[in-house]
Structure formats: structure tokens, C-alpha cells
Protein backbone atom coordinates (compact mmCIF):
# COMPACT_ATOMS: atom_id res chain seq x y z
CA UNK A 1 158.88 140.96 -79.29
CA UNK A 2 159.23 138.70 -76.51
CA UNK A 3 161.85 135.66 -76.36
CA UNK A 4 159.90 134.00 -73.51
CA UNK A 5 156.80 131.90 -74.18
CA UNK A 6 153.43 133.40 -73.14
CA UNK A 7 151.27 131.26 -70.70
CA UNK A 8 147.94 129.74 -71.79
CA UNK A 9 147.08 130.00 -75.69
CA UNK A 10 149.48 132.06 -77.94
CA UNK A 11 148.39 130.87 -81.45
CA UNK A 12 145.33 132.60 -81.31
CA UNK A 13 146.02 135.80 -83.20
CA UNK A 14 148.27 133.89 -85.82
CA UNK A 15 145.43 131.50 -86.15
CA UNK A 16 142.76 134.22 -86.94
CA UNK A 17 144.70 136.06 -89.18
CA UNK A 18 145.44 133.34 -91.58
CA UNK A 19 142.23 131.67 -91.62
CA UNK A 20 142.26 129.66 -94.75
CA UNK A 21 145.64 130.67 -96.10
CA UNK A 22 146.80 128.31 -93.33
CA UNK A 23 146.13 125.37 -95.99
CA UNK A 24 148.83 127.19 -98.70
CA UNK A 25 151.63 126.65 -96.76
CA UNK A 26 153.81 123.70 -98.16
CA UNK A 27 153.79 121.67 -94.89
CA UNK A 28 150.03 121.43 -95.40
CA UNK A 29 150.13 119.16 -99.45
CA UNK A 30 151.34 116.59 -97.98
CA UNK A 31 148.10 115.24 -96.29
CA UNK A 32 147.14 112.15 -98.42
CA UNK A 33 150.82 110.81 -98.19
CA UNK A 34 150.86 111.41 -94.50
CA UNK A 35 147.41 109.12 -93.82
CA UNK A 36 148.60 106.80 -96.18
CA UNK A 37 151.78 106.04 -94.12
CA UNK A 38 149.63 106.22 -90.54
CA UNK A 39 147.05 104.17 -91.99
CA UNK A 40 148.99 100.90 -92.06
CA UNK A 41 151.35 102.19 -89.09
CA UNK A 42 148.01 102.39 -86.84
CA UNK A 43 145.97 99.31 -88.63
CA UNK A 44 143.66 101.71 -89.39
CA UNK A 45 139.85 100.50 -91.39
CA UNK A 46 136.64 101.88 -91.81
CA UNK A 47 134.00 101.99 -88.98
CA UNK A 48 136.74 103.03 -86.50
CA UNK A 49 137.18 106.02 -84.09
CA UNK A 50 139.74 108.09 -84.17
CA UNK A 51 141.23 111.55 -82.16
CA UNK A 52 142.97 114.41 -84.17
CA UNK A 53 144.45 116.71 -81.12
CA UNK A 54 145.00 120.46 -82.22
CA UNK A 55 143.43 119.14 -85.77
CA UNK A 56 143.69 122.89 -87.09
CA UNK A 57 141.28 123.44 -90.28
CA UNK A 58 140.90 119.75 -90.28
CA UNK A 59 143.05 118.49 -93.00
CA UNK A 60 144.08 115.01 -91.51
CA UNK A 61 140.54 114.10 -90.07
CA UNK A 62 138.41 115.32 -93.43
CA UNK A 63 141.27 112.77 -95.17
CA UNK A 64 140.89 110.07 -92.57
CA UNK A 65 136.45 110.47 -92.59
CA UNK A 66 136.84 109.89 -96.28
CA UNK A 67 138.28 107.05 -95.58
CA UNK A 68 135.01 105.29 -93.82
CA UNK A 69 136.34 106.78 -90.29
CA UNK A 70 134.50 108.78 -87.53
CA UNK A 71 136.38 111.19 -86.67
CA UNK A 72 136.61 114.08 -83.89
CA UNK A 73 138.90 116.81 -84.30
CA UNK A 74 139.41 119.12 -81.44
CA UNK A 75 141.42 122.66 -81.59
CA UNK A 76 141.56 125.80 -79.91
CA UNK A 77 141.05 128.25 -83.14
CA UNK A 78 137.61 128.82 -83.60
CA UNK A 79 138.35 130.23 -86.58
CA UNK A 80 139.96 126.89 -87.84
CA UNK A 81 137.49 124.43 -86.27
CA UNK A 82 134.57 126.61 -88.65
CA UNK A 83 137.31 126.23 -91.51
CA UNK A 84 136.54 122.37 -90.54
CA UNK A 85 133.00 122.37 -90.01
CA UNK A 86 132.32 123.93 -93.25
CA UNK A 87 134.29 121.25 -95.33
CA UNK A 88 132.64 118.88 -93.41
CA UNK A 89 129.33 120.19 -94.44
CA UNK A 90 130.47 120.58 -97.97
CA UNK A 91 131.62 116.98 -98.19
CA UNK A 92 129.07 115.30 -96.06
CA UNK A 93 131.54 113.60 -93.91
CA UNK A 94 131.42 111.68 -90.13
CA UNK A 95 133.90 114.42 -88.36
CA UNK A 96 132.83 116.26 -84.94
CA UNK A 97 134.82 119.65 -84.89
CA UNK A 98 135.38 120.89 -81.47
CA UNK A 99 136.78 124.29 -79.86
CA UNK A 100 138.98 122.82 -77.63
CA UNK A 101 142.19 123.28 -75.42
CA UNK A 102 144.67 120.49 -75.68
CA UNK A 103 145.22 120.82 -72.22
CA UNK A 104 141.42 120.41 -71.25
CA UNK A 105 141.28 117.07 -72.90
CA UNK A 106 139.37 114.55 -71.22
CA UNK A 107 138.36 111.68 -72.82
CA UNK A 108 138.73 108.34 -71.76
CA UNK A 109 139.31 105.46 -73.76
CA UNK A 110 136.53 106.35 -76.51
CA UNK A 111 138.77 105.65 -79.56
CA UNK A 112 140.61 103.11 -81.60
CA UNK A 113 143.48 105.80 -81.94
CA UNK A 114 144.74 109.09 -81.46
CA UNK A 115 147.16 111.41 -83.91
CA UNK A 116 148.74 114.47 -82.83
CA UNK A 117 150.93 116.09 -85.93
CA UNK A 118 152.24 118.58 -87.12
CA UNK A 119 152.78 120.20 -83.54
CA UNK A 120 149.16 120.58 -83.30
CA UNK A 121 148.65 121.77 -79.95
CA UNK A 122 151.39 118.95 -78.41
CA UNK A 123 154.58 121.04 -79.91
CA UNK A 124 152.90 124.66 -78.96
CA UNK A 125 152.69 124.42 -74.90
CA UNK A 126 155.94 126.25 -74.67
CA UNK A 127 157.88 123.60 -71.89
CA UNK A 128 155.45 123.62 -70.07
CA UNK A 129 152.54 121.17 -70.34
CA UNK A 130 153.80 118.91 -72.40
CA UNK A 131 154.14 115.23 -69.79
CA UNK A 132 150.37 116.08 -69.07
CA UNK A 133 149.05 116.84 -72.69
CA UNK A 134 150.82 113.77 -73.73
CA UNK A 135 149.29 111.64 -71.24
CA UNK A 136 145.55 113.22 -71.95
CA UNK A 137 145.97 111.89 -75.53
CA UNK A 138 147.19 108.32 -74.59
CA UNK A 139 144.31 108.16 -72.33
CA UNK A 140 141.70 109.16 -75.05
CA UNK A 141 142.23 105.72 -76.83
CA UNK A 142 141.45 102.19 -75.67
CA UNK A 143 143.89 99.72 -74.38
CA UNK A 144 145.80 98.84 -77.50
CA UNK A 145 144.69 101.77 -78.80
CA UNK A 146 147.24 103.09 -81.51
CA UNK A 147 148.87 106.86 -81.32
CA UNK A 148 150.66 109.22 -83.66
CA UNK A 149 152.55 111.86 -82.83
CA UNK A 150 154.99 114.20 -84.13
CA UNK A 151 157.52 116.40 -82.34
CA UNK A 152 160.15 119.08 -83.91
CA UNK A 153 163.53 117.75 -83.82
CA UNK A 154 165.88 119.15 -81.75
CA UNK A 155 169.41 118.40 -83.66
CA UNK A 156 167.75 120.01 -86.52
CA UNK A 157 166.24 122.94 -85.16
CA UNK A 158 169.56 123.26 -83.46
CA UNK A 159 171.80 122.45 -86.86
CA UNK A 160 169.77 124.87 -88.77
CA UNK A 161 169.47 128.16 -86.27
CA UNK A 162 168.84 131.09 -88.48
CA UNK A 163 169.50 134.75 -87.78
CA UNK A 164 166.96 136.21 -85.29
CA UNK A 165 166.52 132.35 -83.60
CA UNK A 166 166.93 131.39 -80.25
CA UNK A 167 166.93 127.54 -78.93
CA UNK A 168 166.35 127.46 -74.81
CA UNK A 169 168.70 124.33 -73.92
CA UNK A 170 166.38 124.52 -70.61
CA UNK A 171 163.09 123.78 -72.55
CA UNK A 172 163.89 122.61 -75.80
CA UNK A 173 162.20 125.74 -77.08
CA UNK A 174 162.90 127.38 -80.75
CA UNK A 175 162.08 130.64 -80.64
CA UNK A 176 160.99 132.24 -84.32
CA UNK A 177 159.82 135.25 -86.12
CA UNK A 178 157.79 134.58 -88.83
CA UNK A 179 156.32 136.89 -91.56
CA UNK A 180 152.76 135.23 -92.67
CA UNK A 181 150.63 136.48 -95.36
CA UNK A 182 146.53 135.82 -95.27
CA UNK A 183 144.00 135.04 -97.80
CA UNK A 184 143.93 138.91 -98.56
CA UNK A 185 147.63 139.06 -99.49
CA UNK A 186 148.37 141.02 -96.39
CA UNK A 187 151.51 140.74 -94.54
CA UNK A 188 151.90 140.51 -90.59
CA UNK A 189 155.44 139.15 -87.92
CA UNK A 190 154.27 136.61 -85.63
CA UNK A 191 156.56 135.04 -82.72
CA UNK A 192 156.36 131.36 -82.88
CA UNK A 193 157.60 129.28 -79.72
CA UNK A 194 157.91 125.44 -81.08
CA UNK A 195 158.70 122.64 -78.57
CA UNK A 196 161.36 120.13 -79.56
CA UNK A 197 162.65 116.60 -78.35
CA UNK A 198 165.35 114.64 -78.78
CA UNK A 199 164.37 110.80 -80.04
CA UNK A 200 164.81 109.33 -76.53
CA UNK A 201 163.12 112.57 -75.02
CA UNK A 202 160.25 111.34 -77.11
CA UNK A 203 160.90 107.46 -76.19
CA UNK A 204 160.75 108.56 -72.53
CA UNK A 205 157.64 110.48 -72.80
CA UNK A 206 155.75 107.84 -73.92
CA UNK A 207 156.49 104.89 -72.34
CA UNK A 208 155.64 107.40 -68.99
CA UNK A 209 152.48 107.89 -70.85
CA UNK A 210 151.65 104.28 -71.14
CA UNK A 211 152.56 103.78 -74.65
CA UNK A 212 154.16 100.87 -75.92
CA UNK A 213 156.65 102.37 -78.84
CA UNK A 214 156.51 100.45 -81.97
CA UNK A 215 159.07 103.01 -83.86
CA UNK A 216 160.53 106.84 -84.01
CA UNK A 217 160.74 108.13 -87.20
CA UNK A 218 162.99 110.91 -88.84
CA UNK A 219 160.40 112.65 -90.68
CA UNK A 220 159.07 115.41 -93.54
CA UNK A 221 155.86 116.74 -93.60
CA UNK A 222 154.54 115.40 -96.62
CA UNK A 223 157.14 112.41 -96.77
CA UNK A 224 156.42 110.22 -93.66
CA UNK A 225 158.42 107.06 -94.06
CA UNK A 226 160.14 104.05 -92.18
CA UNK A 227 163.26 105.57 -91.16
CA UNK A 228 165.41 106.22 -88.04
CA UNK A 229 166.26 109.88 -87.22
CA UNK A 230 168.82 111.67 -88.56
CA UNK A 231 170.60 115.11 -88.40
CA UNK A 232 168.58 115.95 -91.17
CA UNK A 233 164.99 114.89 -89.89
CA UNK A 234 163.03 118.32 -89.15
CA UNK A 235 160.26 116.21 -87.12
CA UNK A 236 160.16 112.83 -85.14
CA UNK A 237 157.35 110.53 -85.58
CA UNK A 238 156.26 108.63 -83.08
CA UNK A 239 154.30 105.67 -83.56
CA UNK A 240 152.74 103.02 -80.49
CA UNK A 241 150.09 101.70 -78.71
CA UNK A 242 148.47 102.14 -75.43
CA UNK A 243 149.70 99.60 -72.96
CA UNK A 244 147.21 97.30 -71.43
């Protein structure tokens, strides 16, 4: 398997072969904690707009639309943007599920926010896209428009290098092989190329962006939290508004 990123979309094939076992993995129970924390971070209410970039099945935008929020959720899975569709049917809920490339986004101050977690789409351009992705996103919400993102950590992913891992000092790239399982129980090795920052990495990004940084969090999926990074912080959280 290859240690070098591949250009254009790579999670395709890991995406359609765990369909809806995507939602078993641990990282994934911690969705009502995680709005709960980015709802008063953001000043979040009912009757707003918000963007979830590389939304996946949909797990933080169905939690945010039951919340009295319209939502669009844009991903490049077909496979999980149906996943979304369908609980969005099932539920009767305000989200717009959209196939879409992170780095074809193109909206322009339509929303009263933006989240991009759990590398969804931001944390999966392998080095390479990540200044312009990150400025597509800031310029999807309005002028004091609030944004969420999170970003592997790269003292962690470096502290915690397991057999079989490479980190690329060049791009901040961890390099894994990861055996998945799907709804049917079968097995399959996927390569995984995550992007990761260091806090001011992060800091710098965004106020090049346009965004005015109200904190950087050390983070857990499942246990965001006021709290400054650490050694032990797997992901940064990154939490502003768009400059006026």
C-alpha cells in the first residue's frame, strides 16, 4: 500500500464499504455532547442556518435540525449523504443533504455558521488543499458568522506513532492502516492519510481565513470542553467568527 497520499478523493471506497457501520465506531456516540458544547460556543438558536462540511451520514446536522435549525450538510460519499437523507426522511427534519466536494464549495455568506469536525473533508486533503478549503468554509457564513472546526493534533499523533505509522514532518500527514469491519461483519485494510496541525498552525490558518479566534481547544470526540491543548489532546478545536 502506498505511503503517499492519492490526489483528488481517497475516502471513497472506505466510505462505501462501511455504509452504516460508520455510526458504530466510538468516535461517532459522542454527538449530543459535542452540539451541546458548540451550541453555546457558536450562540447557536432555532430558526438559524447552519453549514456541516464533509457532514458524513449526517450525525451533527440531524442533531443540530432537531434542535429548530436548517441545516445543509454537504459530503462527497454518496453513499453517506443517502445514509442522511433517509434519517432525514424518517425524522421529518429541515436538513438539505448534498454530494459534494469540500473543495468545490462555493457558497457565500448564506449562513449564521459553519462546523467542520471530525476531519470531515478539512483533515482528509492530504497537504494539499487545506489554506483553500479552509477559506471556502469561512466564506460560506456571514460576517460574524461563527465556525467550528476540528483538526488532528500533531504532538499526539506524533507521541502516540504505532507500528506500521508514518508522520510526514513536510505535511503534517499521519499515515495509517486500518482494518474496518461493515454492517455485514466483513473485514477489509484501508490506508488512511489524516492531516494534522499544531495549535498555532491552526491559529494561523484562520486568522488568514478571516476568522477572528475566540479559543483552541484540546479535544475528545465525544468530550468537547473549555480547555487549552495538551500532549494528550488527540484533536484541536477551533472556535471563531468571521471577521467583518
Amino acid at each position: 500500500m502506498s505511503t503517499v497520499p492519492p490526489e483528488g478523493y481517497w475516502f471513497g471506497p472506505l466510505a462505501r464499504f462501511l455504509g452504516p457501520a460508520y455510526l458504530r465506531n466510538a468516535f461517532a456516540k459522542g454527538t449530543v455532547q459535542e452540539i451541546d458544547f458548540l451550541w453555546d460556543a457558536l450562540g447557536l438558536a432555532p430558526g438559524q442556518r447552519v453549514l456541516d462540511v464533509g457532514c458524513g451520514p449526517g450525525r451533527h446536522a440531524l442533531e443540530l435540525a432537531r434542535r429548530g435549525v436548517a441545516v445543509v450538510g454537504v459530503d462527497a460519499s454518496p453513499e453517506f449523504i443517502d445514509l442522511g437523507r433517509e434519517a432525514t426522511a424518517a425524522e421529518g427534519l429541515a436538513v438539505r443533504f448534498e454530494v459534494l466536494d469540500v473543495r468545490d464549495l462555493a457558497y457565500e455568506g448564506e449562513f449564521d455558521a459553519a462546523i467542520c469536525l471530525c476531519q470531515g473533508g478539512f483533515g482528509l486533503l492530504g497537504g494539499r488543499d487545506e489554506v483553500d478549503v479552509f477559506q471556502r468554509i469561512v466564506v460560506s457564513v456571514q460576517e460574524g458568522g461563527g465556525i467550528a472546526v476540528s483538526a488532528f493534533h500533531v504532538p499526539f499523533a506524533v507521541r502516540f506513532l504505532e507500528d506500521g505509522e508514518t508522520f510526514d514532518a513536510a505535511t503534517g500527514v499521519l499515515h495509517e492502516h486500518s482494518t474496518l469491519r461493515n454492517s455485514d461483519g466483513e473485514e477489509q485494510i484501508f490506508d488512511l492519510w489524516t492531516t494534522c496541525f499544531t495549535t498555532r498552525e491552526l491559529e494561523l490558518l484562520a486568522r488568514l481565513a478571516g476568522i477572528e479566534v475566540q479559543a483552541i481547544h484540546g479535544v475528545t470526540p465525544g468530550r468537547y470542553r473549555v480547555a487549552p491543548p495538551d500532549l494528550d489532546a488527540p484533536e484541536l478545536l477551533l472556535v471563531g467568527r468571521r471577521s467583518a
